[in-house]
Protein backbone atom coordinates (compact mmCIF):
# COMPACT_ATOMS: atom_id res chain seq x y z
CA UNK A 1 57.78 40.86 50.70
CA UNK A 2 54.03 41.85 51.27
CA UNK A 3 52.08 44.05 48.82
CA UNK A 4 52.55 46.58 51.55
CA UNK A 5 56.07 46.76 50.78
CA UNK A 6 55.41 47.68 46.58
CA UNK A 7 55.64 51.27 46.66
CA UNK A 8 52.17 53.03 44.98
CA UNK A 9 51.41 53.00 41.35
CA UNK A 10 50.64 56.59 39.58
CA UNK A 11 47.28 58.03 40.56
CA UNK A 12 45.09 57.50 37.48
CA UNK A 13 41.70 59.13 37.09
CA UNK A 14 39.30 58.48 33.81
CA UNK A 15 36.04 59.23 32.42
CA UNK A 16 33.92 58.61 29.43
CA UNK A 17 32.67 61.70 27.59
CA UNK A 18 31.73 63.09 24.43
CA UNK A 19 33.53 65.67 22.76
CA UNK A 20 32.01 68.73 21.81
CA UNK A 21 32.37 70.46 17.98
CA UNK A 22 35.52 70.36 17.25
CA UNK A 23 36.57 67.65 19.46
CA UNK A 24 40.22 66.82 21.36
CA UNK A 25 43.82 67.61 19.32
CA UNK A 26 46.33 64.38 19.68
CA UNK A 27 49.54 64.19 18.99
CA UNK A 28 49.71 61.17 17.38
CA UNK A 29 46.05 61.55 15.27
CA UNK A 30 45.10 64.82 15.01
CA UNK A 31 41.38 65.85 16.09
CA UNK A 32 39.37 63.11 17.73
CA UNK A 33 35.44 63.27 18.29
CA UNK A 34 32.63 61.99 19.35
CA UNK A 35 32.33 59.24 22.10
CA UNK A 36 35.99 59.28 24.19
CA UNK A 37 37.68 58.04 27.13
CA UNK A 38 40.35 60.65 28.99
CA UNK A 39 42.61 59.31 31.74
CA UNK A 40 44.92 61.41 33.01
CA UNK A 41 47.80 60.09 35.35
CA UNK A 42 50.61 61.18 37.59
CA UNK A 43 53.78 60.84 36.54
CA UNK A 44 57.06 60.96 38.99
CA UNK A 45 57.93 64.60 37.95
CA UNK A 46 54.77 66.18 39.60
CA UNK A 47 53.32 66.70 36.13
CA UNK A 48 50.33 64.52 34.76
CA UNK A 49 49.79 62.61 31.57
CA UNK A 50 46.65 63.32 29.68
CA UNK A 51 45.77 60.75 27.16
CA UNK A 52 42.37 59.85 24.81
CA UNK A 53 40.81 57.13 23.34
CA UNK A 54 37.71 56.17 21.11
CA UNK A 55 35.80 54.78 23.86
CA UNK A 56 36.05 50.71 23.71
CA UNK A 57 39.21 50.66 21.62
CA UNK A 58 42.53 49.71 22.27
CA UNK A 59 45.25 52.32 21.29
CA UNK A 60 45.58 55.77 23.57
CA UNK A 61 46.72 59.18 21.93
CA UNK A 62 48.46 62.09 23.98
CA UNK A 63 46.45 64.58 24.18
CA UNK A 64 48.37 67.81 23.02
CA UNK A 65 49.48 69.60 25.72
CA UNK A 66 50.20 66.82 28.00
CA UNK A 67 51.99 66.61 30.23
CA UNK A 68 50.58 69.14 31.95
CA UNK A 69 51.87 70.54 35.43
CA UNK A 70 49.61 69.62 38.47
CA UNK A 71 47.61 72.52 39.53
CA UNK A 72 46.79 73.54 43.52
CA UNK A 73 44.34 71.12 43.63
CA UNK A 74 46.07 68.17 42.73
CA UNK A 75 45.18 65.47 39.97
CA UNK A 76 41.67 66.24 40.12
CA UNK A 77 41.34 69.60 39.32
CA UNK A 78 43.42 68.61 36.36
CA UNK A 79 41.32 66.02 35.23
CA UNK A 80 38.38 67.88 36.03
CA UNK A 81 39.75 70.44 33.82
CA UNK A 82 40.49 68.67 30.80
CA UNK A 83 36.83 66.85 30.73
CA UNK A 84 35.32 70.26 30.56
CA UNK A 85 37.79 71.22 27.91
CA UNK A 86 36.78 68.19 25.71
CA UNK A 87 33.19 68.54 26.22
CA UNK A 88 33.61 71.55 25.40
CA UNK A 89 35.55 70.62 21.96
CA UNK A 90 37.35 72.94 19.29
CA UNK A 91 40.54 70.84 19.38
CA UNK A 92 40.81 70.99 23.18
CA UNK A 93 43.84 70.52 24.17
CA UNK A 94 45.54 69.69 27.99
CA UNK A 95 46.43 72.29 30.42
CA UNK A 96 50.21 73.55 29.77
């Protein structure tokens, strides 16, 4: 078997931001702020996971919301999407 045979992992996009007042609602932790990471990944349904983290640290939280359905313009315009949302703060939340 050749790598070419593995079918593809999930498209995964992230970023580093920082949230605006407010910051990003979780799940798992509530309201997160200041400096974050957001990846945001395809999953096998044609939806996408959104998830956060304190920039540098280990453990991810779903952001609420998530997972959110794939808009016309694919994973990016998602991702896209929820970056503005976060910089943008007051307990954003993902696309639903």
């Amino acid at each position: 078997m050749t790598g070419h045979d593995n079918p593809p992992g999930p498209e995964r996009l992230k970023d580093d931001v920082t949230a605006g007042p407010g910051g990003a609602m979780t799940d798992e932790a509530g309201v997160v702020t200041g400096d974050l990471t957001i990846a945001t990944s395809t999953l096998p349904d044609g939806r996408a996971a959104v998830a956060v983290q304190y920039t540098g640290a280990e453990e991810w939280y779903t952001l609420t919301g998530s997972p959110s359905p794939l808009p016309p313009g694919g994973l990016a315009a998602l991702h896209s999407e929820v970056v503005h949302r976060v910089r943008r703060g007051g307990g954003a939340e993902a696309p639903r």
